[in-house]
N, C-alpha and C. Protein backbone atom coordinates (compact mmCIF):
# COMPACT_ATOMS: atom_id res chain seq x y z
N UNK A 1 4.58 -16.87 11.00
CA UNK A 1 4.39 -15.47 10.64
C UNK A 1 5.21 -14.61 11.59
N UNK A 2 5.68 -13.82 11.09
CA UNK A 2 6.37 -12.17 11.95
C UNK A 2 5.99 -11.52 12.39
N UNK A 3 5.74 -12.41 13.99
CA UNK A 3 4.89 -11.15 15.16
C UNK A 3 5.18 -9.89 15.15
N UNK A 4 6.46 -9.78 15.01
CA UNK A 4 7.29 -8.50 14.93
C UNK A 4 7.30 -7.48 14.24
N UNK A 5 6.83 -8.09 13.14
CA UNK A 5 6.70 -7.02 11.77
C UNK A 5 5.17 -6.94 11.89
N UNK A 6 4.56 -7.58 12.37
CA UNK A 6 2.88 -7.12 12.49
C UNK A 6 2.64 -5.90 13.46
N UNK A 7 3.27 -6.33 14.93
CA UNK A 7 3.03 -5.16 15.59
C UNK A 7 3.86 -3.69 15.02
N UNK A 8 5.05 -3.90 14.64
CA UNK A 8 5.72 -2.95 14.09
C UNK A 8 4.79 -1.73 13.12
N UNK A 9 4.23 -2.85 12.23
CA UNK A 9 3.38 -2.37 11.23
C UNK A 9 1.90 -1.43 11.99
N UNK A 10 1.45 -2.00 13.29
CA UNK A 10 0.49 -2.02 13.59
C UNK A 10 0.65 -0.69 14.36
N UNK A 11 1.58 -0.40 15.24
CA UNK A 11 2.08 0.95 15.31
C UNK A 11 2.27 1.81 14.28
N UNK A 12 2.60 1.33 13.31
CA UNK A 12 3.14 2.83 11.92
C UNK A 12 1.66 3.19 11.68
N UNK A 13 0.59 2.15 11.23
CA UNK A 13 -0.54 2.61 11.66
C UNK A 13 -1.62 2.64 12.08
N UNK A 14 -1.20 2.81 13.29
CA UNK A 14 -2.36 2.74 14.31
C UNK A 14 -3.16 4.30 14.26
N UNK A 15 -2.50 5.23 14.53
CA UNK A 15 -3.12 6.44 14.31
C UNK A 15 -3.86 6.95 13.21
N UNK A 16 -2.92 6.69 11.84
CA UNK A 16 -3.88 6.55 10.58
C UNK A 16 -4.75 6.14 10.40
N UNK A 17 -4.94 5.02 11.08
CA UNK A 17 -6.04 3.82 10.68
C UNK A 17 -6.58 3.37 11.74
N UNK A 18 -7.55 4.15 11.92
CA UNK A 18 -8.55 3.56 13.47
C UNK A 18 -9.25 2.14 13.15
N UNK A 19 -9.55 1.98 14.20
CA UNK A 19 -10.45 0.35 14.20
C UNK A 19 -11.67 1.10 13.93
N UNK A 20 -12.84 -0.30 13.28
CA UNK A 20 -13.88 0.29 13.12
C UNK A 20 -14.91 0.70 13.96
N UNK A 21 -14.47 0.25 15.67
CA UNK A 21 -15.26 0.41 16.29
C UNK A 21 -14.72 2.46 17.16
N UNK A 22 -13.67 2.66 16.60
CA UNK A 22 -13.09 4.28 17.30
C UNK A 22 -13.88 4.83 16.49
N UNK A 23 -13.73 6.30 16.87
CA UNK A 23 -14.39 7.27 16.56
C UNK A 23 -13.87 7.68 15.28
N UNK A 24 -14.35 7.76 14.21
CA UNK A 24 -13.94 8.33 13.20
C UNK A 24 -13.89 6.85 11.99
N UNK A 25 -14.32 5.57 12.48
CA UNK A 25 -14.03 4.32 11.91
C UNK A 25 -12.74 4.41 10.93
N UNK A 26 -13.17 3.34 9.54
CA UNK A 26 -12.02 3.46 8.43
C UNK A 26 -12.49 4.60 7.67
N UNK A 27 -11.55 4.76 6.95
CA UNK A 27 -11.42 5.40 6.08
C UNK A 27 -12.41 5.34 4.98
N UNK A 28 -12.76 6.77 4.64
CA UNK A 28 -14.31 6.71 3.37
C UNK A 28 -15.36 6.55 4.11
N UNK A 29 -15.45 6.46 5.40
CA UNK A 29 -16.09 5.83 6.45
C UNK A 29 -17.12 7.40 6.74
N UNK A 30 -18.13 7.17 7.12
CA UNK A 30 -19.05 9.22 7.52
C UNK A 30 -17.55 9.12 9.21
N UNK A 31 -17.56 10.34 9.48
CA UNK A 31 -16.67 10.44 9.80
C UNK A 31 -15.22 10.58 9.56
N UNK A 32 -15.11 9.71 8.68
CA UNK A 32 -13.44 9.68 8.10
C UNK A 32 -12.27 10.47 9.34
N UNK A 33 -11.12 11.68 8.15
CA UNK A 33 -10.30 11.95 9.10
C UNK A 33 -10.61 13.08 8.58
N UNK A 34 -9.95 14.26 10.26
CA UNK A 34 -10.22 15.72 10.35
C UNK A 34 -9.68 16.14 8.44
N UNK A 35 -10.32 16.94 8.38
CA UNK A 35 -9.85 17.51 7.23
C UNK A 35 -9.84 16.52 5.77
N UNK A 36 -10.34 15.53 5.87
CA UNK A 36 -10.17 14.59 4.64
C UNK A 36 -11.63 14.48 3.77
N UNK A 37 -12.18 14.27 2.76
CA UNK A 37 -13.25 13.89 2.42
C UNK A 37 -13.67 12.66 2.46
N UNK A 38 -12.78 12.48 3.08
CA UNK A 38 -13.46 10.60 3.14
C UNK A 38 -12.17 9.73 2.15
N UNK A 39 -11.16 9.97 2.49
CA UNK A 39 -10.22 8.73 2.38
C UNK A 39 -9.17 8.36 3.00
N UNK A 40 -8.06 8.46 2.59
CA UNK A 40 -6.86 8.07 3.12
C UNK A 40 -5.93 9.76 3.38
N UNK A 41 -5.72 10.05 4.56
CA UNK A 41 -4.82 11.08 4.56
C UNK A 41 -3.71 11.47 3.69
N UNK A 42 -3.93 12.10 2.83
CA UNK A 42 -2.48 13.05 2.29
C UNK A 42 -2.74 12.09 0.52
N UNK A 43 -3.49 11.77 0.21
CA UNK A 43 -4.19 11.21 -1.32
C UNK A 43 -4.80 12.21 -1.64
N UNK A 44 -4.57 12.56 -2.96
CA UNK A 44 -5.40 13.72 -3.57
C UNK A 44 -6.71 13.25 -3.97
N UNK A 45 -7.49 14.08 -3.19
CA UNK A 45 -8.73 14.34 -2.97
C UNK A 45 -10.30 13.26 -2.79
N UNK A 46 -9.02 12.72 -1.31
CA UNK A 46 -9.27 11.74 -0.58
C UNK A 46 -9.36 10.43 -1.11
N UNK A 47 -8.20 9.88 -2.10
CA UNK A 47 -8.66 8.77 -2.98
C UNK A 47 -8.58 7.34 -1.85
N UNK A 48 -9.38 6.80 -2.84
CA UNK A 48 -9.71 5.17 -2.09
C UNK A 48 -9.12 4.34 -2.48
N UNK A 49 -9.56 3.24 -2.58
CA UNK A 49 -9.67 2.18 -3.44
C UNK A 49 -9.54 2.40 -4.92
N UNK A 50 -8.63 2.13 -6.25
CA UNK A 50 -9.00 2.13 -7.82
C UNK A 50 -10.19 1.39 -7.64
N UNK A 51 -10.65 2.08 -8.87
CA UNK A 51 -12.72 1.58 -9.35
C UNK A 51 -12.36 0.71 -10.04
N UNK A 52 -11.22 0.41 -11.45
CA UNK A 52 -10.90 -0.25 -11.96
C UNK A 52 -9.75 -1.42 -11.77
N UNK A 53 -9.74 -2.81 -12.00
CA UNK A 53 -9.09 -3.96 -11.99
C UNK A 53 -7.52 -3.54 -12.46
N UNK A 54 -6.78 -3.75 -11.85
CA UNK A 54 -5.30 -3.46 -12.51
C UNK A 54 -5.07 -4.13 -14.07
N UNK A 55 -4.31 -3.84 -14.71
CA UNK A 55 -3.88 -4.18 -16.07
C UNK A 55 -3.96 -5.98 -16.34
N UNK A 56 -4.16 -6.17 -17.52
CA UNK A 56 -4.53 -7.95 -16.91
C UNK A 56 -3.54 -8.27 -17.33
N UNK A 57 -1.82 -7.76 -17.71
CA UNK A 57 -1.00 -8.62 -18.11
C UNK A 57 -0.19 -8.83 -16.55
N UNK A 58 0.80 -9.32 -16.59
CA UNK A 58 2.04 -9.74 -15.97
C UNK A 58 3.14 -8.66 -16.63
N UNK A 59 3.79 -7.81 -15.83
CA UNK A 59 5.07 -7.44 -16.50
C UNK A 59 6.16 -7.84 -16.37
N UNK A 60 7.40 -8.10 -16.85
CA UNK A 60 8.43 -8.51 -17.25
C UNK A 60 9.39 -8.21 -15.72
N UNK A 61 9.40 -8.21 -15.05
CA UNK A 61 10.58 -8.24 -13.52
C UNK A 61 11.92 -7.57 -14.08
N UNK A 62 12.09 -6.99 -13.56
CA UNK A 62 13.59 -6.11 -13.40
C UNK A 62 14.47 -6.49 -12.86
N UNK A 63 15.69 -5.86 -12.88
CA UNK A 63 16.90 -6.92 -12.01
C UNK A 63 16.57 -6.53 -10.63
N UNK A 64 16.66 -7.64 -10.19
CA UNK A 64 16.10 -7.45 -8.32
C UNK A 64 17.58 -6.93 -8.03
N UNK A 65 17.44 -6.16 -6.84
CA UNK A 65 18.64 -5.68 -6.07
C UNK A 65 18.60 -6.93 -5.03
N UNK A 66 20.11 -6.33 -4.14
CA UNK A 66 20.29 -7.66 -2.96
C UNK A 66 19.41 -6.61 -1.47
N UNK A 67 19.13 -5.29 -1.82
CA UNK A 67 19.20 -4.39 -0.28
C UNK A 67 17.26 -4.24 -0.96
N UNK A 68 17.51 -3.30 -0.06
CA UNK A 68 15.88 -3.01 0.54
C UNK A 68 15.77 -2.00 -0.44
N UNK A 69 14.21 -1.85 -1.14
CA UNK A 69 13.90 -1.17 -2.11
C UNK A 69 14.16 0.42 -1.40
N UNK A 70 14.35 1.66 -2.46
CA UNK A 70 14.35 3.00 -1.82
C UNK A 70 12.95 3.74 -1.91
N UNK A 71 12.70 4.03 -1.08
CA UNK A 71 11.17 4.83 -0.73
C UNK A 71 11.16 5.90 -0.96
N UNK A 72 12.49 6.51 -1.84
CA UNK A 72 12.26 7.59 -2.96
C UNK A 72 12.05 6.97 -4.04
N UNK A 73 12.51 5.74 -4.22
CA UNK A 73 11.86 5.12 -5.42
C UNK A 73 10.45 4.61 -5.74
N UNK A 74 10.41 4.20 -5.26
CA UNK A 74 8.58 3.79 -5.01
C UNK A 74 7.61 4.79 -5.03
N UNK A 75 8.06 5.90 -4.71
CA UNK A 75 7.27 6.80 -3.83
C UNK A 75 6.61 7.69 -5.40
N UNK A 76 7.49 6.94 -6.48
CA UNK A 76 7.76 7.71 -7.39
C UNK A 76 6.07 6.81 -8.31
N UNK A 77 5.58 6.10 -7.89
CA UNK A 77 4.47 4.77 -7.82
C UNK A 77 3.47 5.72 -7.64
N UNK A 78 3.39 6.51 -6.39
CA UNK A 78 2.03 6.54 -6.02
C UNK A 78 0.96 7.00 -6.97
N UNK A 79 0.07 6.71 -6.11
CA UNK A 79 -1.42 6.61 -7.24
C UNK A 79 -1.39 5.97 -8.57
N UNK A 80 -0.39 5.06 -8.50
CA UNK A 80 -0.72 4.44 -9.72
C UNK A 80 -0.40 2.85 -10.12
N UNK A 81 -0.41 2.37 -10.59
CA UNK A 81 -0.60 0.78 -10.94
C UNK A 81 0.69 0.04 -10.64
N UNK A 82 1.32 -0.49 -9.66
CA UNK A 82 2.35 -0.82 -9.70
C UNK A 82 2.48 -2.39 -9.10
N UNK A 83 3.22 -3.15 -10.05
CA UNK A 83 3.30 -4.72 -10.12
C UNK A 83 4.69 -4.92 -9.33
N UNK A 84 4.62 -5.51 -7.53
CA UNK A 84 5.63 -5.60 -7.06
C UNK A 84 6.02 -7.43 -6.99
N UNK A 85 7.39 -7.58 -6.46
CA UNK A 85 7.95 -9.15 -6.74
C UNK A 85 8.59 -8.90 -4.79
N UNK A 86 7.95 -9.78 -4.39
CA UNK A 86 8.44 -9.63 -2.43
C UNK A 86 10.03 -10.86 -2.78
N UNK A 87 10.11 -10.63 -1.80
CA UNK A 87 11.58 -12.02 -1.58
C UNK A 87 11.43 -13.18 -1.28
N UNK A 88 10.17 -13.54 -0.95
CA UNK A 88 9.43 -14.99 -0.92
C UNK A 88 9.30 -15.53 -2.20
N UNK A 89 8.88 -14.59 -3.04
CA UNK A 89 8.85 -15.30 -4.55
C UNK A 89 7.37 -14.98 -4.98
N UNK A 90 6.21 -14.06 -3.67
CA UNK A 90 5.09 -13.58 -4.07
C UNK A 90 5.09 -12.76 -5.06
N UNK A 91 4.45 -11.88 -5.68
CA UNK A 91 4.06 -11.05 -6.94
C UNK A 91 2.75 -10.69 -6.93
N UNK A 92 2.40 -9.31 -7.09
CA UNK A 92 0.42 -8.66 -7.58
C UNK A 92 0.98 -7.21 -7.80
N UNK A 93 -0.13 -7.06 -8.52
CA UNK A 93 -0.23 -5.22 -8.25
C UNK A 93 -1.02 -5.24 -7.29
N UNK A 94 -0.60 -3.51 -7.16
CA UNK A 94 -0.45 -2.72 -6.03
C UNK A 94 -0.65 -1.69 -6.70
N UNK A 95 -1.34 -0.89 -5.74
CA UNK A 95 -1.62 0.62 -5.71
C UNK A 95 -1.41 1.55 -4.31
N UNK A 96 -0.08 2.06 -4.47
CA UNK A 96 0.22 2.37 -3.58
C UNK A 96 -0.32 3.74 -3.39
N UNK A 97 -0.54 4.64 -1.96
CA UNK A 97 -1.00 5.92 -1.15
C UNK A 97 -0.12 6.37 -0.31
N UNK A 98 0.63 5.49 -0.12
CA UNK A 98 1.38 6.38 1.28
C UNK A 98 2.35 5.57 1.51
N UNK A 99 3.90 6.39 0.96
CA UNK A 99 5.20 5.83 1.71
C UNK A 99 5.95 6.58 2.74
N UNK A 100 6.46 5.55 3.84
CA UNK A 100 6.87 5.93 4.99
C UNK A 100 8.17 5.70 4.95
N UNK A 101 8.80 5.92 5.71
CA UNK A 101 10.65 5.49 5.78
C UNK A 101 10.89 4.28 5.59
N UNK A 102 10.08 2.61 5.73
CA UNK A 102 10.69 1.74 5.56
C UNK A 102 9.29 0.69 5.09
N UNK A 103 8.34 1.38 4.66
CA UNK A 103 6.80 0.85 4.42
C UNK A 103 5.82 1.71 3.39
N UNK A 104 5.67 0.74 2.97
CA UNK A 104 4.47 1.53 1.81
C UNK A 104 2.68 1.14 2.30
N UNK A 105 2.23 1.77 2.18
CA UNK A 105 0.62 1.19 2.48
C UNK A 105 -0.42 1.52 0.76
N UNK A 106 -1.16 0.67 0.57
CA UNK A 106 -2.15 0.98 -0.11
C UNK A 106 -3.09 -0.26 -0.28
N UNK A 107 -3.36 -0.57 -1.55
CA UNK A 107 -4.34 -1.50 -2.27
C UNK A 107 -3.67 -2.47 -2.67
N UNK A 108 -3.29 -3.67 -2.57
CA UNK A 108 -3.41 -4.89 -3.23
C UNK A 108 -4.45 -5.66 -3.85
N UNK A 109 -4.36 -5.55 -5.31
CA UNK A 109 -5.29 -6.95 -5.94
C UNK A 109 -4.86 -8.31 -6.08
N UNK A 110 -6.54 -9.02 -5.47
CA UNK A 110 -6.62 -10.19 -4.89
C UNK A 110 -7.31 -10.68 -5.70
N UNK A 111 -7.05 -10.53 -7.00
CA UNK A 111 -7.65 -10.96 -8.34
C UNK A 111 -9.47 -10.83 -8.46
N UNK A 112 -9.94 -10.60 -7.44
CA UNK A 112 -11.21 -10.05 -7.58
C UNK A 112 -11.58 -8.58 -7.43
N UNK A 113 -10.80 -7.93 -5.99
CA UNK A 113 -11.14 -6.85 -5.96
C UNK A 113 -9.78 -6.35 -5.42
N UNK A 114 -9.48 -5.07 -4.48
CA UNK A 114 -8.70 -4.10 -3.90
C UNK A 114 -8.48 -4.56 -2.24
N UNK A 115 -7.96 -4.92 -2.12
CA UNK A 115 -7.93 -4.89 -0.36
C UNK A 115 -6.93 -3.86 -0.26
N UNK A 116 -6.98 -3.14 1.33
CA UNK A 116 -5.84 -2.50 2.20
C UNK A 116 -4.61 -3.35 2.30
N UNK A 117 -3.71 -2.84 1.98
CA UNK A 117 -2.35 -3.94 2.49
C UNK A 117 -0.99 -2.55 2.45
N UNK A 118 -0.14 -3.22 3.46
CA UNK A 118 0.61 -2.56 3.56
C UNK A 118 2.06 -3.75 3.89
N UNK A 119 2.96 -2.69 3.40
CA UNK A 119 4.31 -3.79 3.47
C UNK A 119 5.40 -3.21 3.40
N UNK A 120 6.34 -3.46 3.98
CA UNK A 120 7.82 -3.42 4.74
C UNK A 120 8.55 -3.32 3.17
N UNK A 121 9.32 -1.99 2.82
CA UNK A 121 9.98 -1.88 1.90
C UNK A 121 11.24 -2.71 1.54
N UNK A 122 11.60 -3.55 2.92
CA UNK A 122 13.01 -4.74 3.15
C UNK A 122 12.36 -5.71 2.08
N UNK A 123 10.99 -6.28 2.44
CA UNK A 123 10.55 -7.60 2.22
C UNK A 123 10.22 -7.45 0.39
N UNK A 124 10.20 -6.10 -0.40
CA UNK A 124 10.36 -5.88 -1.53
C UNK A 124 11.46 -6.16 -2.43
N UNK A 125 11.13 -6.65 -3.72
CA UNK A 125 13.00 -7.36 -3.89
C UNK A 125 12.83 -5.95 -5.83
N UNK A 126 11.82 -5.91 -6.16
CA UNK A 126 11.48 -4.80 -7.22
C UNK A 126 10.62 -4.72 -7.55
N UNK A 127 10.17 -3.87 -8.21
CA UNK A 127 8.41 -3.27 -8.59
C UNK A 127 9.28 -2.71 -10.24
N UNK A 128 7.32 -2.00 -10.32
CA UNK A 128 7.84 -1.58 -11.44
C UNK A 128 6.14 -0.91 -11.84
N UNK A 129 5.81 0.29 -12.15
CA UNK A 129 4.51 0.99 -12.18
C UNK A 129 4.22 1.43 -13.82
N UNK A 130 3.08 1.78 -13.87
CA UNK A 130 2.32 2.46 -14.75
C UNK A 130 1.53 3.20 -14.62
């Protein structure tokens, strides 16, 4: 695994995303963040987690590029259902909240429910939303 890209990651957010034992815990959490109702900073009107299971098909993959996805492109995703393909050869939807200059953060389904996940826009090879 990529110590490197963990701590990297772990800095982009560390401030966003307190541990559960800091003041203010996770997110949705009593406490949450200054000014938020209880979710993720800068999500309209404090969204969480989707309530609902992503779409149950598979969509069709796009032509992968050779460079790193654009985070004006993606960005174009948020809040909504988006089925990404990494360069390993992984694949899920995603529900993305928040893109940064070289990282997206949100929800990954883990075929049961929503986890937090966040990931390095390099290690993206194409997506594709609804």
């Amino acid at each position: 695994m990529d110590v490197s890209y963990i701590d990297s990651y772990s800095r982009f957010l560390g401030p966003q995303f307190p541990s559960p034992g800091s003041p203010g815990g996770f997110p949705g959490s009593p406490g949450g963040f200054p000014g938020s109702p209880g979710g993720f900073p800068g999500s309209p009107d404090g969204q969480q987690a989707p309530t609902a299971p992503p779409p149950a098909f598979i969509p069709q993959q796009q032509t992968a590029t050779p460079f790193a996805v654009d985070p004006g492109a993606i960005s174009l995703c948020l809040f909504r259902n988006t089925y990404i393909w990494l360069r390993n050869g992984a694949s899920f939807w995603y529900f993305p909240i928040f893109v940064g200059p070289r990282s997206v953060a949100g929800f990954r389904w883990n075929g049961r429910f929503w986890t937090i996940f966040g990931i390095d826009t390099r290690r993206i090879v194409s997506f594709t939303c609804f």
